[in-house]
Protein backbone atom coordinates (compact mmCIF):
# COMPACT_ATOMS: atom_id res chain seq x y z
CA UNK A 1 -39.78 -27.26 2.07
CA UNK A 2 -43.41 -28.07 2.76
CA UNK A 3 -46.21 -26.24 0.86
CA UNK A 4 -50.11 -26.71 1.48
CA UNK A 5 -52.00 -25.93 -1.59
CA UNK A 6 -55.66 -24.73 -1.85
CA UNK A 7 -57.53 -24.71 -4.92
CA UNK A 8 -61.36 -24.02 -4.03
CA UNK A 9 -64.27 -24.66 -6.67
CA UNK A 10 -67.46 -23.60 -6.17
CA UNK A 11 -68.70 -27.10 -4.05
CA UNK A 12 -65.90 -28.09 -3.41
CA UNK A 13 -62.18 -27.79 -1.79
CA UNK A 14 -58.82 -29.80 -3.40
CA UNK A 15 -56.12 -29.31 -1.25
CA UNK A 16 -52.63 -31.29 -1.83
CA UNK A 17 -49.25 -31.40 0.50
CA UNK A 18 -46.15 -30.76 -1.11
CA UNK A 19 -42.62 -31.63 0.22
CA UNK A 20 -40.39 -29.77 -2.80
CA UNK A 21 -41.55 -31.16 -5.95
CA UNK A 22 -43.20 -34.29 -4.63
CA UNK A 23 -46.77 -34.76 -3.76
CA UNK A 24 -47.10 -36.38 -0.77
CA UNK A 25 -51.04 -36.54 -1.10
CA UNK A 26 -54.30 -34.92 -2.81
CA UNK A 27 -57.78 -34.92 -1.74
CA UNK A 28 -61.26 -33.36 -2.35
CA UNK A 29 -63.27 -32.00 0.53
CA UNK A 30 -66.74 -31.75 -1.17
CA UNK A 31 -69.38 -28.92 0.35
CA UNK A 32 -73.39 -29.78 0.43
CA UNK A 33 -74.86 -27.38 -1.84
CA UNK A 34 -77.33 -26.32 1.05
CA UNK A 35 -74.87 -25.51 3.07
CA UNK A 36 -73.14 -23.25 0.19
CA UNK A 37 -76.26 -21.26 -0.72
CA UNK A 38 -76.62 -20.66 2.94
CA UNK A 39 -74.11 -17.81 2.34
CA UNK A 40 -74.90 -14.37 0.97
CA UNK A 41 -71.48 -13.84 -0.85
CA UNK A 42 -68.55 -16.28 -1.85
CA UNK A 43 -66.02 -14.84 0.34
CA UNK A 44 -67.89 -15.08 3.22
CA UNK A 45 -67.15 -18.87 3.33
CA UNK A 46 -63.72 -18.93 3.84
CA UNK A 47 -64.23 -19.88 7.83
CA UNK A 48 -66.25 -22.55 6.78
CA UNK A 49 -63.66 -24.08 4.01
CA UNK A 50 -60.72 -23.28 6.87
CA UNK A 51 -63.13 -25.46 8.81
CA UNK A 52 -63.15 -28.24 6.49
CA UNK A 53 -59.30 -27.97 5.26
CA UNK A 54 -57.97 -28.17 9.10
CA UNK A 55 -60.53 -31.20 9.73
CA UNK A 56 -59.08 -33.09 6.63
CA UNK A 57 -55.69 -32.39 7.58
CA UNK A 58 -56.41 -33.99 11.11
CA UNK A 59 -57.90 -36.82 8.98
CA UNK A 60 -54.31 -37.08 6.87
CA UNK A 61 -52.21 -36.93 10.28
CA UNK A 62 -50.48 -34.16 8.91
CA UNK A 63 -50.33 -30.82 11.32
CA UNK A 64 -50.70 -27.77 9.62
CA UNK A 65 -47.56 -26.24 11.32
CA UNK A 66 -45.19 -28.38 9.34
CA UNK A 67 -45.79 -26.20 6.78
CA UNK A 68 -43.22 -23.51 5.14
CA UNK A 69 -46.24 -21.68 3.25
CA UNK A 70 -49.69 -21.90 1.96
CA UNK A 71 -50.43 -21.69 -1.79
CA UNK A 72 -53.93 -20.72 -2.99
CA UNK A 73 -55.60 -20.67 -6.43
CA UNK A 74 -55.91 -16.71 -7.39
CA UNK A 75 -59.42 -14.80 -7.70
CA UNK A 76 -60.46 -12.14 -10.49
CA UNK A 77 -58.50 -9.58 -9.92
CA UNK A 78 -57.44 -6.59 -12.32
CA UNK A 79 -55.19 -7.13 -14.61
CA UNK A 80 -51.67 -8.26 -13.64
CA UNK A 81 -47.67 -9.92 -14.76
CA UNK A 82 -47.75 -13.17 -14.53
CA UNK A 83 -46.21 -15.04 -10.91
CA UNK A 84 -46.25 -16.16 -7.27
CA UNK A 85 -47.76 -12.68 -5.57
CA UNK A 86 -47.44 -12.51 -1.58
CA UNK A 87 -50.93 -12.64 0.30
CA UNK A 88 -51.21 -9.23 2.44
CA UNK A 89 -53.78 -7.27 4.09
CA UNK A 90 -54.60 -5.64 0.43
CA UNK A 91 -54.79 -8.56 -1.68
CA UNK A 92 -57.39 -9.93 1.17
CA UNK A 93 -59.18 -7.26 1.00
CA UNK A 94 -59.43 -6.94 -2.80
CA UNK A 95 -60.37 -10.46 -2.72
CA UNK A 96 -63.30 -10.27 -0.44
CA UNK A 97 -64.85 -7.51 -2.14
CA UNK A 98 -64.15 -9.09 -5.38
CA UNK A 99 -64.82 -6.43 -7.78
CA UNK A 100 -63.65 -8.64 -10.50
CA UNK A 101 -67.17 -10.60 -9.94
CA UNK A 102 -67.93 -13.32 -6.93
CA UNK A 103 -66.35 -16.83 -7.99
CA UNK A 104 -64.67 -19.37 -6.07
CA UNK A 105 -61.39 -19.01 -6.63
CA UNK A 106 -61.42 -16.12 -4.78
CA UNK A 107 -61.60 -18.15 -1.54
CA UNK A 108 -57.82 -19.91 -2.31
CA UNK A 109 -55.79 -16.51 -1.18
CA UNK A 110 -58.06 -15.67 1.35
CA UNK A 111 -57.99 -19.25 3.49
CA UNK A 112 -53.98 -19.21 2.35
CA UNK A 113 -53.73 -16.19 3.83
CA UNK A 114 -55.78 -16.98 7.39
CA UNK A 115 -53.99 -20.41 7.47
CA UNK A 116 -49.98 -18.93 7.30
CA UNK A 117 -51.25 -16.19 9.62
CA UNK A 118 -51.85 -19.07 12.11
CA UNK A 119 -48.82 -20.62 11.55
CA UNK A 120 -46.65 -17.57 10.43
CA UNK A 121 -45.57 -18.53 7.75
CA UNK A 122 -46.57 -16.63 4.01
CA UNK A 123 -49.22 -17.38 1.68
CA UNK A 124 -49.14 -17.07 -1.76
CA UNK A 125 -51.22 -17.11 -5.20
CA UNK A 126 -49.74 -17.94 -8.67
CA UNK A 127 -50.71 -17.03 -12.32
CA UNK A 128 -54.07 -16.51 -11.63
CA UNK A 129 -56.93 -15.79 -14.64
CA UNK A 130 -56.56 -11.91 -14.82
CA UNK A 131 -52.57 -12.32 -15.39
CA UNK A 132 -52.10 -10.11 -18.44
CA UNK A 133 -48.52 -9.59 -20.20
CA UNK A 134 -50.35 -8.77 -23.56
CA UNK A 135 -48.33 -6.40 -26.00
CA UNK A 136 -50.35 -3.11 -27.05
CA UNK A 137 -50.84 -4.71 -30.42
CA UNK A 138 -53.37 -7.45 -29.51
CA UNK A 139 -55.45 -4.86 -27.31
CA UNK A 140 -57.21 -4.02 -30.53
CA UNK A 141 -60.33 -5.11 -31.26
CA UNK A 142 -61.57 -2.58 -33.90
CA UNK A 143 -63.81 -0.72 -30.91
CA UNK A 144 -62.19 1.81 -28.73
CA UNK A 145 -64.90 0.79 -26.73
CA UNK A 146 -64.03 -3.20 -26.61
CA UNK A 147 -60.46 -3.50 -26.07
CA UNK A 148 -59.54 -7.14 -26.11
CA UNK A 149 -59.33 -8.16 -22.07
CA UNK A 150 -56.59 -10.86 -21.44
CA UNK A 151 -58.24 -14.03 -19.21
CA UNK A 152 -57.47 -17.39 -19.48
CA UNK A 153 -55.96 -20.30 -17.99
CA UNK A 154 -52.32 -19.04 -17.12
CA UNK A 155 -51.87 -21.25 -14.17
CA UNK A 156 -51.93 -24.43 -15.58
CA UNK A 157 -50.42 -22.98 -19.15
CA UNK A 158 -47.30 -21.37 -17.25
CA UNK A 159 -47.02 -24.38 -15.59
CA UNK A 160 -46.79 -26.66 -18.36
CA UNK A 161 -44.71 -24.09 -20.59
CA UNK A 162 -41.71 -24.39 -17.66
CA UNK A 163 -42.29 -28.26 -17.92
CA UNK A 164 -41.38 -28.13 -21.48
CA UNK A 165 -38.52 -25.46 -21.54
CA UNK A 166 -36.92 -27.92 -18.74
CA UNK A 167 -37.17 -31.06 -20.97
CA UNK A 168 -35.58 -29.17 -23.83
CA UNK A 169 -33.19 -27.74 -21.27
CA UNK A 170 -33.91 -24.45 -21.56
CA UNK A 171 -35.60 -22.04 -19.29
CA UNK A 172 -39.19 -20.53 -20.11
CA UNK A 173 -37.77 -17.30 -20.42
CA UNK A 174 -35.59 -18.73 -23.50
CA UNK A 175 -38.16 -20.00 -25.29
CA UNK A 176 -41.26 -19.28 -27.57
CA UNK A 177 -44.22 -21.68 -27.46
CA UNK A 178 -47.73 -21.78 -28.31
CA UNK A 179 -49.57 -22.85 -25.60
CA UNK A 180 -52.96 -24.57 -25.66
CA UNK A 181 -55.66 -25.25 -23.04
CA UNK A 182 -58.30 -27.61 -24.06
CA UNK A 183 -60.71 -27.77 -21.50
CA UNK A 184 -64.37 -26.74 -20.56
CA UNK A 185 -62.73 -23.20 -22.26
CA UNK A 186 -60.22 -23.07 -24.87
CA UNK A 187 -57.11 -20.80 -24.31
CA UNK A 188 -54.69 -20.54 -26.78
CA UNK A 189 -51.46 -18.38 -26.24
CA UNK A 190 -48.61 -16.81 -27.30
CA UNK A 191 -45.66 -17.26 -24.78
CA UNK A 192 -42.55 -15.27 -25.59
CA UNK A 193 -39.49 -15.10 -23.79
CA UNK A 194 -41.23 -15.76 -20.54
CA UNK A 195 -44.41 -13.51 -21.05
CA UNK A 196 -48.01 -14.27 -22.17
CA UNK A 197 -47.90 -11.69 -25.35
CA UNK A 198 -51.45 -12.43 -26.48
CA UNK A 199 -53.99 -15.40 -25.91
CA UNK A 200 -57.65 -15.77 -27.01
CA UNK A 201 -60.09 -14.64 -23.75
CA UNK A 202 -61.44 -17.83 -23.10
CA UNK A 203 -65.23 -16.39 -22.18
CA UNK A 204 -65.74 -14.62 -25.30
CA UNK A 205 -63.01 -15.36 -28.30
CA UNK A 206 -61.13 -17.88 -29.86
CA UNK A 207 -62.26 -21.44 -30.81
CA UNK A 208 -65.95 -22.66 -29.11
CA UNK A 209 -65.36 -25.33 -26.92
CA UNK A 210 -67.51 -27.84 -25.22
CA UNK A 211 -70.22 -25.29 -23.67
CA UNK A 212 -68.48 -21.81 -24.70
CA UNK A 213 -69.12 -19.98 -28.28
CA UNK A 214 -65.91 -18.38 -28.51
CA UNK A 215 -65.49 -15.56 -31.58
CA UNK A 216 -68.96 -15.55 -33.22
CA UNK A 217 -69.91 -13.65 -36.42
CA UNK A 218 -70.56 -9.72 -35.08
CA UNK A 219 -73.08 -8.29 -37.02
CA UNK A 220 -75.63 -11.37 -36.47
CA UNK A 221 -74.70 -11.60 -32.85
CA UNK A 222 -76.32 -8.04 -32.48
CA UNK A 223 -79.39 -9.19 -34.45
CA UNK A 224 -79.88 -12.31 -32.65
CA UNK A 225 -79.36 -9.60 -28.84
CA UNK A 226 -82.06 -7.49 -30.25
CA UNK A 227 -84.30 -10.27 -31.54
CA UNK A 228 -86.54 -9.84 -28.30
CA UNK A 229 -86.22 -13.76 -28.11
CA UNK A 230 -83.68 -13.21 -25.30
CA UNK A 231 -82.74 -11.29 -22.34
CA UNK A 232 -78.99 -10.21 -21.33
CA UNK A 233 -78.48 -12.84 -19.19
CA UNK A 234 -79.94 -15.51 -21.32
CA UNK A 235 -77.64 -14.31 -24.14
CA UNK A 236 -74.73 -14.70 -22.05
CA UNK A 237 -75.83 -18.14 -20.76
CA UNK A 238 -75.96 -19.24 -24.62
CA UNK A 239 -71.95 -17.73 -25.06
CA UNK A 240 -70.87 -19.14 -22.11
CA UNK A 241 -72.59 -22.31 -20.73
CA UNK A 242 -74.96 -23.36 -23.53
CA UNK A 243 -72.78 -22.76 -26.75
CA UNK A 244 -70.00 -24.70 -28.48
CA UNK A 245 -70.26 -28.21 -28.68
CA UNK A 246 -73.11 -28.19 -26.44
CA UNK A 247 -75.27 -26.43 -28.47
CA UNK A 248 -74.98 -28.59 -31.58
CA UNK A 249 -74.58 -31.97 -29.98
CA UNK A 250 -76.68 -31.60 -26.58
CA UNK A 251 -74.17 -32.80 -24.05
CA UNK A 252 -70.82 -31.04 -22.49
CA UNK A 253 -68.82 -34.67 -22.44
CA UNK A 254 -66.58 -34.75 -25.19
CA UNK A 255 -65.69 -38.57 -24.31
CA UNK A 256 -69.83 -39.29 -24.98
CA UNK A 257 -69.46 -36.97 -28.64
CA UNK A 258 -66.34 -39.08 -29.65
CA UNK A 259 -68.41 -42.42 -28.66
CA UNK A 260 -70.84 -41.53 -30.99
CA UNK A 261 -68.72 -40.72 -33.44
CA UNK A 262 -67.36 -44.14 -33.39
CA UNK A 263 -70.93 -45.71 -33.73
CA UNK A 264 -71.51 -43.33 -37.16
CA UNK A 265 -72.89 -40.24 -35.68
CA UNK A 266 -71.33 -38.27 -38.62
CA UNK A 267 -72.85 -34.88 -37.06
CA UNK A 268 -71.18 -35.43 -34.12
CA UNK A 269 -67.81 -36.12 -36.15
CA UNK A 270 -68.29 -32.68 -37.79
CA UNK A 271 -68.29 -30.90 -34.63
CA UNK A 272 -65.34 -32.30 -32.77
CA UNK A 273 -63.60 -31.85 -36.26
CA UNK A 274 -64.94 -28.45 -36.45
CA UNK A 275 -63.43 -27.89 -32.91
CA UNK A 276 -59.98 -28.83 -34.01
CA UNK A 277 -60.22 -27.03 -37.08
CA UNK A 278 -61.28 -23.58 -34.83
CA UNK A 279 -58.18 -24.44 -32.33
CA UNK A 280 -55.82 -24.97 -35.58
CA UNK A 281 -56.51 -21.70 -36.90
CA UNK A 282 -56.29 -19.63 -33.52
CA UNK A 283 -52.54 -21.52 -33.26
CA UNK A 284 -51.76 -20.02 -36.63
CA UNK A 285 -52.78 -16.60 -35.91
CA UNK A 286 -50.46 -16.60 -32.20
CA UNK A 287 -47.33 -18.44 -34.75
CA UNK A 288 -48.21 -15.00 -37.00
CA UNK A 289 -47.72 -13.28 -33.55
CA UNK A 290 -44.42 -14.48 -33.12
CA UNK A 291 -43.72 -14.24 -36.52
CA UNK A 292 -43.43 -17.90 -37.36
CA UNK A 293 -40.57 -17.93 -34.27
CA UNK A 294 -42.07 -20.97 -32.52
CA UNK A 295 -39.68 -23.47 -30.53
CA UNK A 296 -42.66 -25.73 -29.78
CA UNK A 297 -46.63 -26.09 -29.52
CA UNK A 298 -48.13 -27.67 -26.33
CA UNK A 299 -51.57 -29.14 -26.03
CA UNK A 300 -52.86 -29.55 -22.86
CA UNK A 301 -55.62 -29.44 -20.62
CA UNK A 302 -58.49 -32.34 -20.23
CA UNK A 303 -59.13 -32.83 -24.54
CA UNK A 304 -55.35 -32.99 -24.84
CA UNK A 305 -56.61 -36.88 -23.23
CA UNK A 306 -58.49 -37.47 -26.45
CA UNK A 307 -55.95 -39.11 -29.23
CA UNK A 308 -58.55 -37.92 -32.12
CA UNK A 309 -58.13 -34.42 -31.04
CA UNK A 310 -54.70 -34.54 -30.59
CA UNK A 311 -54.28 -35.77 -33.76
CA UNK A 312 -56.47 -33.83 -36.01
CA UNK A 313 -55.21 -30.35 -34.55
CA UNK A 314 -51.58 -31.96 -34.83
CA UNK A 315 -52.26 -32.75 -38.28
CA UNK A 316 -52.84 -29.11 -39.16
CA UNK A 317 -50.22 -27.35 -37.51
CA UNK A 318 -47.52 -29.56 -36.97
CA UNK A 319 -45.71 -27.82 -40.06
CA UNK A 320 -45.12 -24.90 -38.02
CA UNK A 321 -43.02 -26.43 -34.99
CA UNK A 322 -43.18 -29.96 -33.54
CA UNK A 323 -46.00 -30.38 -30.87
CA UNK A 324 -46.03 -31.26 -27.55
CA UNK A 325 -48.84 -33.20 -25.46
CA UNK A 326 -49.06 -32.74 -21.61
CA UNK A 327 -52.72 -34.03 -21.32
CA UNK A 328 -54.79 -32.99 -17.75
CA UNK A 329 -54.49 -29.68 -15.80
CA UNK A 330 -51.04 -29.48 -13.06
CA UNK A 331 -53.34 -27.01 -11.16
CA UNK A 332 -51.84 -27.84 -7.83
CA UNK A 333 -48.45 -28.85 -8.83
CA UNK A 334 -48.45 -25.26 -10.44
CA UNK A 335 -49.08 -23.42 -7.04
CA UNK A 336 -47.44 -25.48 -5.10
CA UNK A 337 -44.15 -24.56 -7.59
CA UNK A 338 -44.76 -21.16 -7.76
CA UNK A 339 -44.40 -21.13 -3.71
CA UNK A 340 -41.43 -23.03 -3.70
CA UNK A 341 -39.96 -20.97 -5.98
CA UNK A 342 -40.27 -18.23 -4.09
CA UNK A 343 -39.06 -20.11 -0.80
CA UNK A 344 -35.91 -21.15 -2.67
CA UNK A 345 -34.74 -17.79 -3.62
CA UNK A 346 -35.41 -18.88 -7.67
CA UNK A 347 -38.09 -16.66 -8.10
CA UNK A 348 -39.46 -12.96 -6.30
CA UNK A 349 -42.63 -12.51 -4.43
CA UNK A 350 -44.78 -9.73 -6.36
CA UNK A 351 -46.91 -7.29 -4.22
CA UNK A 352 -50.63 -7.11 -5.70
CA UNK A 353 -50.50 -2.99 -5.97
CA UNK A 354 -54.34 -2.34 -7.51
């Protein structure tokens, strides 16, 4: 079984080949930001990316009708269970008007979709942000008016949770894990028995990360909004591209903020340390989820690369069940999986119904 995967950013195209499990190559197609802006909404691009994904695939020698399906990254749609959900007319549609907000990863089910309609063969998206298996318990925030919204990084957490189960030869539905996404966000969830029961929404809770706030103090988060220093949308740039790390230390690289913590920077050492410590906690709180029932904790996602992170969160928590590093994001290996899970008979196709 052959699987062509699409994961679209907002320059930029990856798209991988899969035959079964094995990746027979990756590449990046990269878009000129003029050429981008030239277009009035996101999903209005997708002829242009099907452009650039067939002209790379004449590039690789590979035809695009050796293919058994077409795998794209999934857009923000309303909430949904977690798996591999059949591209139709609907989901198309939903995706193009993308009343979940305009973002690129809208673009990987529609150019799936075009692509196996040329080909006829189906096209898929797995686990994508909005995937929401949270139990009515962790809706509450302590607002009617602000129930807690499940978004995160499912795909690549999913992914990696599977991985695991496998290696301890079990399947993720027999298992309980904590499941942790250290990257430019900070997920951190609760997966029970094959569902996502709760997990931090990586915009707006949780631990800060390198550019994101995550939970901040309520009352003088209102102040600081009414402080006529700031408008909306500056306030929202300072929770979600100019907070975290960022905001104390002045750069987004973590590898740079560990460098100078090597050369004595002792402010930068309190940061990344107070990062850990904010990711420890938020893994206690999802083991009092499960009720201290945890077969394993997995860190992943780019920080899981860093052995000082690694360490000091594992230093915290490892008394609650024995951790597990899977450093980097399986992004593609994840959709390409879900299709082929589908293909093999392991797994059944969802229909997006909203």
């Amino acid at each position: 079984m052959r699987v062509l995967v699409i994961n679209p950013g907002s320059t930029s195209t990856k798209i991988a080949a899969f035959e079964n499990e094995t990746c027979l190559w990756k590449t990046g197609i990269d878009h000129p930001a003029q050429e981008i802006e030239g277009f009035a909404r996101v999903g209005d691009q997708y002829e242009y990316r099907i452009t650039a994904v067939l002209k790379t695939l004449a590039l690789k020698d590979d035809a695009l009708e050796t293919f058994n399906a077409i795998a794209g990254r999934g857009g923000l749609l309303a909430p949904l269970i977690g798996g591999t959900y059949f591209v139709d007319d609907n989901l198309v549609r939903v995706l193009q008007d993308a009343p979940g907000g305009e973002h690129a990863s809208n673009l990987g089910g529609i150019i799936a979709y075009h692509l196996g309609r040329r080909i006829n063969v189906p096209a898929f998206i797995v686990d994508p942000v909005a995937v929401d298996e949270m139990e009515p318990l962790a809706r509450f925030s302590g607002l009617p008016e602000l129930p807690r919204i499940s978004l995160s990084h499912a795909l690549n957490m999913k992914a990696v949770a599977r991985k695991v189960a496998r290696q301890i030869g079990k399947t993720y539905q027999e298992v309980n894990f904590i499941v942790v996404h250290l990257g430019g966000g900070i997920s951190v969830a609760a997966h029970y028995k094959g569902r996502m029961i709760d997990v931090n929404n990586a915009n707006s809770e949780g631990p800060f990360s390198v550019d994101r706030c995550g939970t901040l103090p309520a009352y003088q988060l209102v102040k600081l909004c009414y402080s006529g220093n700031y408008s909306e949308q500056e306030m929202l740039n300072k929770i979600t591209k100019e907070g975290g790390m960022f905001a104390y230390l002045k750069t987004k690289d973590a590898r740079l903020a560990e460098k100078r913590m090597s050369e004595g920077d002792s402010q930068a050492k309190l940061v990344l340390e107070a990062l850990c410590y904010q990711v420890s906690k938020e893994i206690g709180a999802m083991a009092a989820v499960m009720a201290g029932d945890v077969d394993r904790i997995v860190l992943t996602g780019g920080l899981a690369h860093s052995q000082f992170i690694i360490e000091e969160i594992s230093r915290r928590i490892a008394f609650i069940a024995k951790v597990e590093v899977a450093p980097g994001e399986e992004e593609m290996e994840a959709l390409a999986l879900g299709a082929l899970r589908v293909l093999k008979g392991e797994e059944q196709a969802l229909v997006y119904q909203a």
